[in-house]
PDB file of N, CA and C in Angstrom:
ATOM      1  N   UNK A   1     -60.752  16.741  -4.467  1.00  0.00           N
ATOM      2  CA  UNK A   1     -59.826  17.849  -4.539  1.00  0.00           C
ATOM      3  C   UNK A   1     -59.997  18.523  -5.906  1.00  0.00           C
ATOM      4  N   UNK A   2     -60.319  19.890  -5.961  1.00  0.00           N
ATOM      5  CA  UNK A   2     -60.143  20.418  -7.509  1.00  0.00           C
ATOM      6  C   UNK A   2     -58.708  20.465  -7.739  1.00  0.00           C
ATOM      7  N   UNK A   3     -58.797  20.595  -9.314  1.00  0.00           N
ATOM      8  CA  UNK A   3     -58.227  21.204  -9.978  1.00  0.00           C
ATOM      9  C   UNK A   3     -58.343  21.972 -10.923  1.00  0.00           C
ATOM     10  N   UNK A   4     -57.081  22.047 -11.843  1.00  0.00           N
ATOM     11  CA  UNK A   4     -56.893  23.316 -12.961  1.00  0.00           C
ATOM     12  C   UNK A   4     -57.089  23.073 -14.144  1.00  0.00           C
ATOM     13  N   UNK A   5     -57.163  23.052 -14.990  1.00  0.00           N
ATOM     14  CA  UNK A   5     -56.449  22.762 -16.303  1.00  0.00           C
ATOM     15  C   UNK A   5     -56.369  24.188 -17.394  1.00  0.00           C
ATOM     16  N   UNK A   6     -55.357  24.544 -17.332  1.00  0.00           N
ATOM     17  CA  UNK A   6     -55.521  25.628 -18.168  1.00  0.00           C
ATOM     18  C   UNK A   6     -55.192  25.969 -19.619  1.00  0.00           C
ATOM     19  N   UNK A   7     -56.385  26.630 -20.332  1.00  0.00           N
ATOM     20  CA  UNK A   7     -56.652  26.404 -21.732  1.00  0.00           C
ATOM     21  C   UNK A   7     -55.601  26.777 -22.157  1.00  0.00           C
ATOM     22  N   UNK A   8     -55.065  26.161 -23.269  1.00  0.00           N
ATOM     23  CA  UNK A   8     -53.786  26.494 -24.097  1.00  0.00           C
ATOM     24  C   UNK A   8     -53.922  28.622 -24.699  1.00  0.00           C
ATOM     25  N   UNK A   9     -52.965  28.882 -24.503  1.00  0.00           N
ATOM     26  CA  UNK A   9     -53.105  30.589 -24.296  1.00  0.00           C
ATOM     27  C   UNK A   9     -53.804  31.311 -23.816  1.00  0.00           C
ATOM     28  N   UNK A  10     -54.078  30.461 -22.780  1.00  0.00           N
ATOM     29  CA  UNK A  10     -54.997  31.919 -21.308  1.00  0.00           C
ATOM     30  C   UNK A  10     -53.733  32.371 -20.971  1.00  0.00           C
ATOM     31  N   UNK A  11     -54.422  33.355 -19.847  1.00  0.00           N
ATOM     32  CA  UNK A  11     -53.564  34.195 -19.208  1.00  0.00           C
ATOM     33  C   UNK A  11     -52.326  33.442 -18.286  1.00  0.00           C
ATOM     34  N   UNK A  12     -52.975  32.010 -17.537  1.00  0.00           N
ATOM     35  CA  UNK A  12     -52.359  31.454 -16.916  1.00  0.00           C
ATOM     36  C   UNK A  12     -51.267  30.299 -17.361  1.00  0.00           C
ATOM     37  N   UNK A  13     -52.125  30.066 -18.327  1.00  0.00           N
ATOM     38  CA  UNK A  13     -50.879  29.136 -19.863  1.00  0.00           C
ATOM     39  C   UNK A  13     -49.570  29.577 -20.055  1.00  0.00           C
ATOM     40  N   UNK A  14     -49.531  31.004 -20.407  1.00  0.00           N
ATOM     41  CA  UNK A  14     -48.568  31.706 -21.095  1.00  0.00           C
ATOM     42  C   UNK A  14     -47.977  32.110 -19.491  1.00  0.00           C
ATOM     43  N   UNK A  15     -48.067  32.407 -19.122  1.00  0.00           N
ATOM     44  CA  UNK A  15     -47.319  33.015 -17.716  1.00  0.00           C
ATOM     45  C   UNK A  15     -46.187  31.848 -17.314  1.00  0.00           C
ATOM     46  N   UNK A  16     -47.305  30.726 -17.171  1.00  0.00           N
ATOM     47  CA  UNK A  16     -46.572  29.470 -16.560  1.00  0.00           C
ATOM     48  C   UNK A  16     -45.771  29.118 -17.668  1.00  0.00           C
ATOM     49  N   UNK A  17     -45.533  29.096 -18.971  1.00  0.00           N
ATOM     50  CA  UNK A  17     -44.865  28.674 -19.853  1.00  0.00           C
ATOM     51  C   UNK A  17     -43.578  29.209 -19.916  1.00  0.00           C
ATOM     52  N   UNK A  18     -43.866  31.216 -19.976  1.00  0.00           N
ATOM     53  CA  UNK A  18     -42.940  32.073 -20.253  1.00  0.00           C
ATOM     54  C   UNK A  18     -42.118  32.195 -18.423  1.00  0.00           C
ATOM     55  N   UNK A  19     -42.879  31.646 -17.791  1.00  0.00           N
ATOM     56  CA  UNK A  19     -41.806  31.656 -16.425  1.00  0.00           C
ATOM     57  C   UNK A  19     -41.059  30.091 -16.213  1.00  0.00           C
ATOM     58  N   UNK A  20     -41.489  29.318 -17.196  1.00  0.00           N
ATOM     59  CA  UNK A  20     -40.311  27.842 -17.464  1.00  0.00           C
ATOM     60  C   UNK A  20     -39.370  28.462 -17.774  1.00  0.00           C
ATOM     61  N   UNK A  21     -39.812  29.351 -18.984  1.00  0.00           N
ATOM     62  CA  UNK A  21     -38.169  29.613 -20.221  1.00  0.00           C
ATOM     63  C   UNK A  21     -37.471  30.649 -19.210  1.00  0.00           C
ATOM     64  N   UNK A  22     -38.001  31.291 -18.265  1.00  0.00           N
ATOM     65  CA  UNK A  22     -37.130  32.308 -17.856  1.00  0.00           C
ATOM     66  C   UNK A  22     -36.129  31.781 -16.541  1.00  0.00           C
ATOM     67  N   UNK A  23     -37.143  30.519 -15.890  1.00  0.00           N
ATOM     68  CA  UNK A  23     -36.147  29.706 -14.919  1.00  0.00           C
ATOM     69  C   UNK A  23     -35.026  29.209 -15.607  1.00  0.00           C
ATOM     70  N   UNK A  24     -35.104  28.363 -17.099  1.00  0.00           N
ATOM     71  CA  UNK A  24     -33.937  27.474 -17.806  1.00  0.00           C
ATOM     72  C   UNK A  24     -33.095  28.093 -17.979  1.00  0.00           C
ATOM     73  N   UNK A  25     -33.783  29.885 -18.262  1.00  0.00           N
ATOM     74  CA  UNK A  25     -32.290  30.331 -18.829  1.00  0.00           C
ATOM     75  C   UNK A  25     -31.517  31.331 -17.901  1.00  0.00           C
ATOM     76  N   UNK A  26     -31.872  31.073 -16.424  1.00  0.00           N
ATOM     77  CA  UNK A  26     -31.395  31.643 -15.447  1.00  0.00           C
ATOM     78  C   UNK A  26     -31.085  31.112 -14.435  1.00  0.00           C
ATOM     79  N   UNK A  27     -31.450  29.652 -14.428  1.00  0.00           N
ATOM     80  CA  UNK A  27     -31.520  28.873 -13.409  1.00  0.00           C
ATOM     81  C   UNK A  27     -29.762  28.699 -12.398  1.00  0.00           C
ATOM     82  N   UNK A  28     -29.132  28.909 -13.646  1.00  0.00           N
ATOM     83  CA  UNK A  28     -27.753  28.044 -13.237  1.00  0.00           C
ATOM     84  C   UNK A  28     -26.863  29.550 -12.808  1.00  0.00           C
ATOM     85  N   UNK A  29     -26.478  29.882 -11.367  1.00  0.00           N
ATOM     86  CA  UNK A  29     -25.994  31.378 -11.163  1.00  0.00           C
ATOM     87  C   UNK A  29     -24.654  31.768 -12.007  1.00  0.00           C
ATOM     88  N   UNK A  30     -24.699  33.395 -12.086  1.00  0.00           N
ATOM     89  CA  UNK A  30     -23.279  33.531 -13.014  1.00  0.00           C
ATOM     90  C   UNK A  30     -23.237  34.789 -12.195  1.00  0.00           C
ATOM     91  N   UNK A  31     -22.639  35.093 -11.068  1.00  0.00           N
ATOM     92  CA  UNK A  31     -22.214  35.514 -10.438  1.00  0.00           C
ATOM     93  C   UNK A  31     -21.725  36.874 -10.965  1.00  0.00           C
ATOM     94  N   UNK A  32     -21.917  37.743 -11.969  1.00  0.00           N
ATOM     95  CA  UNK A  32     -21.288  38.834 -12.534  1.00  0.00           C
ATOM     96  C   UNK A  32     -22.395  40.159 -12.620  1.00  0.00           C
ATOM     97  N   UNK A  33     -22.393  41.301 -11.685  1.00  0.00           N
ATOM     98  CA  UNK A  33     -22.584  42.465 -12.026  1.00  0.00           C
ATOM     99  C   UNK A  33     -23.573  42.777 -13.481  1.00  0.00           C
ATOM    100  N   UNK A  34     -22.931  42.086 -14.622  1.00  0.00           N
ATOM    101  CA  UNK A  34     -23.543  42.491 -15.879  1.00  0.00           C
ATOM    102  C   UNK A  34     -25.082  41.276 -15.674  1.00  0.00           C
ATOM    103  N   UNK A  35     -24.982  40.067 -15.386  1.00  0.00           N
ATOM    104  CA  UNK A  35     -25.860  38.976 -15.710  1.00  0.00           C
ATOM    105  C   UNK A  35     -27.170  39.172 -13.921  1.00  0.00           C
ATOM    106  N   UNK A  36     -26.687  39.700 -13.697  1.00  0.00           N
ATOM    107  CA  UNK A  36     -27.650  39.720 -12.436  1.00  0.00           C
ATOM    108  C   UNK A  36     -28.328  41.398 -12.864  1.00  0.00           C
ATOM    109  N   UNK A  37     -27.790  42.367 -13.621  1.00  0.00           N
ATOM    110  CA  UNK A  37     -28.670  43.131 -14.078  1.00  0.00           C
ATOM    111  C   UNK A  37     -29.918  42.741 -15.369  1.00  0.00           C
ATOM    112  N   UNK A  38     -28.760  41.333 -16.055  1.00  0.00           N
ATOM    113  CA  UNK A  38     -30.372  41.021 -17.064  1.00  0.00           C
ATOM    114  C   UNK A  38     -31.041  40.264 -16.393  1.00  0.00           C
ATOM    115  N   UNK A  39     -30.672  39.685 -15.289  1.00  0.00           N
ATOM    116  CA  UNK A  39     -31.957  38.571 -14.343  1.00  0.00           C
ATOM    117  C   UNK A  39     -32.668  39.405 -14.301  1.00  0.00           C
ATOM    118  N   UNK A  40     -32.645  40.522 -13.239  1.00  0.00           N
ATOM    119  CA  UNK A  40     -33.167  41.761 -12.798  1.00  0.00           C
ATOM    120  C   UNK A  40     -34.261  42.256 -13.970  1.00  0.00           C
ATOM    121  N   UNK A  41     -33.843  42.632 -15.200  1.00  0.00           N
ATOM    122  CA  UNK A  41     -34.152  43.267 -16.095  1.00  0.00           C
ATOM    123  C   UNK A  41     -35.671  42.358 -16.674  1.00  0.00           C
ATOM    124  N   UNK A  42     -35.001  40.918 -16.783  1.00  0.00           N
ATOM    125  CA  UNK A  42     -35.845  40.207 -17.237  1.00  0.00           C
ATOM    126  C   UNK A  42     -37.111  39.941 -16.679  1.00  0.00           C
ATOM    127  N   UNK A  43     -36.709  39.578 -15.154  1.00  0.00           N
ATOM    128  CA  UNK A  43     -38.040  39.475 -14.777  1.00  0.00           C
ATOM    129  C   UNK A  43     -38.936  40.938 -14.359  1.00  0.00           C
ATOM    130  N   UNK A  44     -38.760  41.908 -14.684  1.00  0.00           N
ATOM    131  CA  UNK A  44     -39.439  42.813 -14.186  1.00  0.00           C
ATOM    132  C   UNK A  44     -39.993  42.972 -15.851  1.00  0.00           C
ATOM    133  N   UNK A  45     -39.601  42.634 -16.833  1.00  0.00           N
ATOM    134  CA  UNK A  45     -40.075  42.180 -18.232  1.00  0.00           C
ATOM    135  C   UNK A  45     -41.561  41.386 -17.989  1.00  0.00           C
ATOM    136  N   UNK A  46     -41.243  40.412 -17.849  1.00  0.00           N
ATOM    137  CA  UNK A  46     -41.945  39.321 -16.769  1.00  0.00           C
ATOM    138  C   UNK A  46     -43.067  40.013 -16.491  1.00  0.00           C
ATOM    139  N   UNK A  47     -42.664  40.629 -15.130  1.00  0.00           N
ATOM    140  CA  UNK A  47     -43.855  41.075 -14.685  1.00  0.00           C
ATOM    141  C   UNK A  47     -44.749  41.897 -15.156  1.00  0.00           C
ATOM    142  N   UNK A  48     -44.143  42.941 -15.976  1.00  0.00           N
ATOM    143  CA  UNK A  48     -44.956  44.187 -16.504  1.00  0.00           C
ATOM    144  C   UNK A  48     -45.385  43.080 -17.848  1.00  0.00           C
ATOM    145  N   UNK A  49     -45.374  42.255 -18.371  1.00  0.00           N
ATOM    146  CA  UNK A  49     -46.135  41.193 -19.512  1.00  0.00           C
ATOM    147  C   UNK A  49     -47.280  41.139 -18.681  1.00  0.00           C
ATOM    148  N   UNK A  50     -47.700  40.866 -17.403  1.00  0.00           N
ATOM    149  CA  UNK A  50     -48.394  40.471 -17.027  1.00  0.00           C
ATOM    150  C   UNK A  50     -48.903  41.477 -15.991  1.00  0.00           C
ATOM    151  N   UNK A  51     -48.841  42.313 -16.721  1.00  0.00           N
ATOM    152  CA  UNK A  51     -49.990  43.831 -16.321  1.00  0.00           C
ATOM    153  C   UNK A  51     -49.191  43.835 -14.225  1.00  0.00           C
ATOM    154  N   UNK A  52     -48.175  43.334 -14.225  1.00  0.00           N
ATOM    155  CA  UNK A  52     -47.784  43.458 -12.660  1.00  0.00           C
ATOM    156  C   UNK A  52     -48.745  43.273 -11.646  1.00  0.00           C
ATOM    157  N   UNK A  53     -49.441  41.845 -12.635  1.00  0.00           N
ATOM    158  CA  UNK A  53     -50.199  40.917 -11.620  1.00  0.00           C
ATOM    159  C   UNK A  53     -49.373  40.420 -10.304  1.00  0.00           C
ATOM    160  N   UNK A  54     -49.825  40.195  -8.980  1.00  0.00           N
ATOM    161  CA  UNK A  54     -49.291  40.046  -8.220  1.00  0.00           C
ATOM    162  C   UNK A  54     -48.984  38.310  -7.900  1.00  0.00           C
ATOM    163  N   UNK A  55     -49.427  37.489  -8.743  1.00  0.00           N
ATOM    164  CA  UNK A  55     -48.578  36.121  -8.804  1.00  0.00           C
ATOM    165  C   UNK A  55     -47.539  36.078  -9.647  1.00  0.00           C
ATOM    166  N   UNK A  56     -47.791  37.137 -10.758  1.00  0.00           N
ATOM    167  CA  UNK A  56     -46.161  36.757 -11.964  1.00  0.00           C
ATOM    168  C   UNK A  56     -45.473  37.846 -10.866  1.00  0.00           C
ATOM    169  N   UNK A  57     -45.767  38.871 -10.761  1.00  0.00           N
ATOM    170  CA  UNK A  57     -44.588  39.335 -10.022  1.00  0.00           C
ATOM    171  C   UNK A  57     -44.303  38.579  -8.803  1.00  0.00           C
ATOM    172  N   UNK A  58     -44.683  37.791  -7.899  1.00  0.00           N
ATOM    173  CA  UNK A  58     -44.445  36.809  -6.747  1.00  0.00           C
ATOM    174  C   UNK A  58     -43.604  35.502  -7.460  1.00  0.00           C
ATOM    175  N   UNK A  59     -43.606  35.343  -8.690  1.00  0.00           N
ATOM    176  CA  UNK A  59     -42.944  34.153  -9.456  1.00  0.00           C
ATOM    177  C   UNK A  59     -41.763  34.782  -9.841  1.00  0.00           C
ATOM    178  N   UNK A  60     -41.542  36.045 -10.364  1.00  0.00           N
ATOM    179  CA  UNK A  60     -40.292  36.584 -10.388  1.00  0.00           C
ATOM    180  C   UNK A  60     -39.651  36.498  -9.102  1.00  0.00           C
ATOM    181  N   UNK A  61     -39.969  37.086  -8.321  1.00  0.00           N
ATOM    182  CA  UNK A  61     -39.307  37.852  -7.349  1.00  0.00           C
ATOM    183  C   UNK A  61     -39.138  36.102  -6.220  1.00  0.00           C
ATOM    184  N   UNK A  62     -39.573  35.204  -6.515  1.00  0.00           N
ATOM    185  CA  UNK A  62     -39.423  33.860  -6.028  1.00  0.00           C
ATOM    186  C   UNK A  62     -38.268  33.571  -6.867  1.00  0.00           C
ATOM    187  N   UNK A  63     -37.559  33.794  -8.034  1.00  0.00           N
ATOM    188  CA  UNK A  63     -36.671  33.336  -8.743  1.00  0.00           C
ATOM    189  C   UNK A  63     -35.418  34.345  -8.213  1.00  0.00           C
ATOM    190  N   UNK A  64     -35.783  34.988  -8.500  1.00  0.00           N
ATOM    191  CA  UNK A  64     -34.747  36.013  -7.673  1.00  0.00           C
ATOM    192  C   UNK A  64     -33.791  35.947  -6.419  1.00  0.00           C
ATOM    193  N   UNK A  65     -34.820  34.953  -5.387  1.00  0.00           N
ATOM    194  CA  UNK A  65     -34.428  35.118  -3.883  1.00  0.00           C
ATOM    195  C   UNK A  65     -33.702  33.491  -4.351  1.00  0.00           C
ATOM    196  N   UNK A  66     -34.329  32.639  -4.820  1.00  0.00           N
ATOM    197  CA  UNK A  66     -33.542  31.265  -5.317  1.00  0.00           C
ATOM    198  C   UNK A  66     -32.215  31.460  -5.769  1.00  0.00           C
ATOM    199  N   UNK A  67     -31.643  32.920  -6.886  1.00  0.00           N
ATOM    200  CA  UNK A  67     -30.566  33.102  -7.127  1.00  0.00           C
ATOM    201  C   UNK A  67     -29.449  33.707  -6.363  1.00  0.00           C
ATOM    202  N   UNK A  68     -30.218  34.684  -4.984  1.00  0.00           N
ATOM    203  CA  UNK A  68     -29.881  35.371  -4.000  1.00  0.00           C
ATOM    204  C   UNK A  68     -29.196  33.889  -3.462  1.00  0.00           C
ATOM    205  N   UNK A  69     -29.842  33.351  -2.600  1.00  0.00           N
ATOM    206  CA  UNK A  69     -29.890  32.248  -1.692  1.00  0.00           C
ATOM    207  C   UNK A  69     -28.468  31.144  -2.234  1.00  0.00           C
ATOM    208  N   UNK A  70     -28.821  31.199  -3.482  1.00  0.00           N
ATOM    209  CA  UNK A  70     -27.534  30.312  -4.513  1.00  0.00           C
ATOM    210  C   UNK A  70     -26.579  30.810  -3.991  1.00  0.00           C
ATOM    211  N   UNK A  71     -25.965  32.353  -4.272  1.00  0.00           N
ATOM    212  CA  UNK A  71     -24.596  33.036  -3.979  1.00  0.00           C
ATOM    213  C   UNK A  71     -24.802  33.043  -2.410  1.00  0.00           C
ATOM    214  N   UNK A  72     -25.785  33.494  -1.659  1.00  0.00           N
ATOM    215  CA  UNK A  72     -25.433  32.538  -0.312  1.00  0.00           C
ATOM    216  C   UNK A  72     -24.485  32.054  -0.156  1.00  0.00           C
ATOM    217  N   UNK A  73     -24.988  30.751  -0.391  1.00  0.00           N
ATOM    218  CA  UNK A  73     -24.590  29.581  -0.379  1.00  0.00           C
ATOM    219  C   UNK A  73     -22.976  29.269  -0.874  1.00  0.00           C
ATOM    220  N   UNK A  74     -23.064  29.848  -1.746  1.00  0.00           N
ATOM    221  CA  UNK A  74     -21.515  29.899  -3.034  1.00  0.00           C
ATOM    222  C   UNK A  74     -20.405  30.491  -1.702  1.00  0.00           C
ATOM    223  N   UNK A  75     -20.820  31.421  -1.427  1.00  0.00           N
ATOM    224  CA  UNK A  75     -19.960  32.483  -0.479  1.00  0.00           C
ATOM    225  C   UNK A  75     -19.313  32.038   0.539  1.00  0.00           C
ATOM    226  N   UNK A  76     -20.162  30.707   1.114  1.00  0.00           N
ATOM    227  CA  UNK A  76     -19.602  30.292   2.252  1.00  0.00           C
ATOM    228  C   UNK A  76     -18.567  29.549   2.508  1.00  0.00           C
TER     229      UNK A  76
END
């Protein structure tokens, strides 16, 4: 089976790193109008870092539907 290993500050290093810090500090929902515009804000940050490659933007927009899915859930 291959694998990866990716060099400390490639393209794929930093993506995967800077999309840890952006899960930790979003991970936990806050349900408010103001904080779902900086989710929003952030990851489209995110994506345009990463020239709106279509895996960082698929890693945003995967965090997104996780926070969607949360208030789901909350609602019921």
């Amino acid at each position: 089976m291959a694998s990866a290993k990716f060099e400390k500050n490639s393209f794929y290093w930093r993506l995967f790193a800077e999309y840890y810090t952006l899960c930790q500090a979003y991970w936990q929902l806050e349900d408010t109008d103001e904080w779902w515009e900086e989710v929003i804000g952030k990851c489209k940050e995110f994506s345009a870092r990463y020239e709106n490659d279509a895996f960082a933007k698929g890693l945003a927009d995967a965090l997104v539907r996780k926070l969607e899915e949360d208030k789901k859930r909350k609602s019921r």
